[in-house]
Protein backbone atom coordinates (compact mmCIF):
# COMPACT_ATOMS: atom_id res chain seq x y z
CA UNK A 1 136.26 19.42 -35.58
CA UNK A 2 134.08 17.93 -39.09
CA UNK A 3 134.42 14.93 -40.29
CA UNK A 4 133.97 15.00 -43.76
CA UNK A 5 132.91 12.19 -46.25
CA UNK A 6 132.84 12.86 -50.42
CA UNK A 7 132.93 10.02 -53.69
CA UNK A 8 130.56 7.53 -52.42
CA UNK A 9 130.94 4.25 -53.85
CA UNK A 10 130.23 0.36 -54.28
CA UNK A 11 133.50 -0.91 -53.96
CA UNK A 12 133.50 -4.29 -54.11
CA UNK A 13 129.72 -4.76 -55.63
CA UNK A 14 130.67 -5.73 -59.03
CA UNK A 15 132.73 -8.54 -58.37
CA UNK A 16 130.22 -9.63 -55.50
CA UNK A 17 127.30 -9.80 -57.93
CA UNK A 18 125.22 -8.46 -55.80
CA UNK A 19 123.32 -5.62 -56.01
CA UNK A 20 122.56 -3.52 -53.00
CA UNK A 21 119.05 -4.63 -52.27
CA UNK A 22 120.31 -8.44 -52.12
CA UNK A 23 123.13 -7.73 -50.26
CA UNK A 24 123.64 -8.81 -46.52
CA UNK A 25 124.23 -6.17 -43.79
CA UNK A 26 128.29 -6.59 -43.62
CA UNK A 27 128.27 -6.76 -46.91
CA UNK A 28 126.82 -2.90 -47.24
CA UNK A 29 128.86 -2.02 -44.26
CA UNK A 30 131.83 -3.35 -45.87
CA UNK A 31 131.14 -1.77 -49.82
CA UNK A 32 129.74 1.49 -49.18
CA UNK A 33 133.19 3.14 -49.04
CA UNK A 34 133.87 7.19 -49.51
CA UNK A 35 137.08 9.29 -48.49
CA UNK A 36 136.43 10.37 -45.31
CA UNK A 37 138.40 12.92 -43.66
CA UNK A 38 138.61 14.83 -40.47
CA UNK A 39 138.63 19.12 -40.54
CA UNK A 40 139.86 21.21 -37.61
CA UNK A 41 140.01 25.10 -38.31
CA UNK A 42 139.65 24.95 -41.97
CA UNK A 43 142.85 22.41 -42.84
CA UNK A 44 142.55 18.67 -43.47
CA UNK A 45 143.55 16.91 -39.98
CA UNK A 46 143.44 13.16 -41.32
CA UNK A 47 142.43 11.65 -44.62
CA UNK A 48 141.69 8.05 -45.70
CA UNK A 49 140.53 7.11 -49.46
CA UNK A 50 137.96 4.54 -49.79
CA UNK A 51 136.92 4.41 -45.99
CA UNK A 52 134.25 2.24 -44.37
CA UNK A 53 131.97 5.49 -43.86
CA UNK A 54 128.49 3.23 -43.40
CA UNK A 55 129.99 1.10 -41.20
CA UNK A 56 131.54 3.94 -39.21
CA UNK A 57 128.08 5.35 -38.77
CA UNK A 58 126.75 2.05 -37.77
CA UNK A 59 129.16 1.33 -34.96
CA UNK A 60 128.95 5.36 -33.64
CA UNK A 61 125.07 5.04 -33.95
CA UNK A 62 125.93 1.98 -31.34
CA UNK A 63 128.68 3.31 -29.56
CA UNK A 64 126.04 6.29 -28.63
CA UNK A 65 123.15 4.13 -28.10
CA UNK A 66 125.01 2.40 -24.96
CA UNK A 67 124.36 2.76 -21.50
CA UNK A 68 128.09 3.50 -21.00
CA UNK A 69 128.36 5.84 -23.84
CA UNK A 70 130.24 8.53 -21.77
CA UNK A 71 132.41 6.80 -19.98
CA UNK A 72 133.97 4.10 -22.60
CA UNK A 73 136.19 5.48 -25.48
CA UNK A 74 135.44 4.51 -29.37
CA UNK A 75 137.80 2.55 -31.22
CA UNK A 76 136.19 1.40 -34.93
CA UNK A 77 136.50 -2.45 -35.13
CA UNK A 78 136.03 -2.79 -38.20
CA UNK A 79 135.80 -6.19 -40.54
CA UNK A 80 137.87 -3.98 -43.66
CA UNK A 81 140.14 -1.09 -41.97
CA UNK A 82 142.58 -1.88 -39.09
CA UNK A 83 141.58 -1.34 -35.69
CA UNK A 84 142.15 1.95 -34.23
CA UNK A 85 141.94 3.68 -37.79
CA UNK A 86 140.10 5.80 -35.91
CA UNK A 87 139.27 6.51 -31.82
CA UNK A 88 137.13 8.81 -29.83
CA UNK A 89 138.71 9.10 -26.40
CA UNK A 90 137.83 11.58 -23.20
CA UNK A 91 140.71 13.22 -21.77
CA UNK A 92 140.36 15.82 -19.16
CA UNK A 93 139.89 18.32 -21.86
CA UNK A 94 137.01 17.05 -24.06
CA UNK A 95 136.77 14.54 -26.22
CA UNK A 96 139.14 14.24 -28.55
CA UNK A 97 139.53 12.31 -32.02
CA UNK A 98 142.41 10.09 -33.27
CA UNK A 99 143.83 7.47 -35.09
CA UNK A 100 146.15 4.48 -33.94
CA UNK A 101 147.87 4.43 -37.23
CA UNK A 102 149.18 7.55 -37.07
CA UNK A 103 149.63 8.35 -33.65
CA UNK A 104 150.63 12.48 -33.82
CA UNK A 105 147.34 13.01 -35.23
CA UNK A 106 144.58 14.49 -32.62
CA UNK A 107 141.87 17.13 -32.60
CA UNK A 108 141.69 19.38 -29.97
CA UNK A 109 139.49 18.61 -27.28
CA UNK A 110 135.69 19.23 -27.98
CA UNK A 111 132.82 19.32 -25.11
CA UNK A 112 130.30 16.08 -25.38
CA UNK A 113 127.49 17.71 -26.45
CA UNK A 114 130.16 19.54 -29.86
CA UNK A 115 131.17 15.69 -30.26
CA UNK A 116 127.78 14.51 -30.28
CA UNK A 117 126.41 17.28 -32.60
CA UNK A 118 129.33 16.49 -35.44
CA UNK A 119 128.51 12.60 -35.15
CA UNK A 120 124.58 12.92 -36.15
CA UNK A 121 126.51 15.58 -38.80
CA UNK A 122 128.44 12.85 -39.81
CA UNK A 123 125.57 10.46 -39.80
CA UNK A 124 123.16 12.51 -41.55
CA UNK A 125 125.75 13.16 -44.50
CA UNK A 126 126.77 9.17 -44.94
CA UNK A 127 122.79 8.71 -44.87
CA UNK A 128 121.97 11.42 -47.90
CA UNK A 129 125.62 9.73 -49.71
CA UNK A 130 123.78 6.48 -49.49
CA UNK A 131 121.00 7.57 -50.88
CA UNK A 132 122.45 9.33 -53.05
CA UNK A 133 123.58 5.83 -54.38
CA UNK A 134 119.82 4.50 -54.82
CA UNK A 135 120.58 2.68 -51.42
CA UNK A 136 118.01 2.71 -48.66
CA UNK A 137 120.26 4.11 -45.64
CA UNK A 138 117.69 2.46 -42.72
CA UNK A 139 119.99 -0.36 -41.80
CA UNK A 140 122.34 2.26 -40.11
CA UNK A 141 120.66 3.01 -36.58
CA UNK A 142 119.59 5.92 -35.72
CA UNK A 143 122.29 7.75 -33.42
């Protein structure tokens, strides 16, 4: 299981008039958008064009920060997509991740420590696509 995030962009800078320095934390969470999609054994599992990927870093970077990491599911609230785009949830097998929208899609199971691993992937990869962008990624926390 990867998830995968390519075409950074400002979505909704312009017509903010803001640039990305000035700009207010749920403002960046809310602009820096890329398509973001989730691999299993080579083939695209899930795909979503012009996806909240900083704030989905920002609320996993929580979500593992928290005492009660292991034993609460993820579900992205987000202030842009609608919630349960996507979910992290333990079943007996692993961990396992999903999306409320469309509800046939779900990786196979993958041990904590594989699910872990891919998030700081993930994080590490919105991080350099923010930079990328001339944006200084340190308002996402570290994972």
């Amino acid at each position: 299981m990867r998830f995968v995030c390519r075409d950074f962009g400002l979505s909704d800078q312009p017509r903010r008039g803001l640039t990305p320095q000035e700009a207010p934390l749920e403002v960046l969470l809310l602009d820096i958008e890329a398509e973001l999609s989730v691999w299993e054994h080579g083939q695209v599992m899930w795909r979503e064009q012009q996806f909240p990927v900083a704030e989905l870093a920002y609320h996993l970077a929580l979500w593992l920060q928290s005492p009660a990491v292991r034993h609460e599911d993820f579900e992205l609230d987000s202030m842009q997509a609608d919630e349960g785009l996507i979910r992290i949830a333990s079943s007996d097998e692993g961990w396992r991740i999903g999306s409320d929208i469309t509800p046939d899609f779900w990786t196979s199971p993958v041990t904590w420590d594989v699910l872990v691993a891919e998030i700081k992937r993930f994080d590490r990869a919105v991080r350099e696509g923010i930079a990328a962008m001339g944006i200084e990624p340190d308002f996402i926390p570290q994972p």
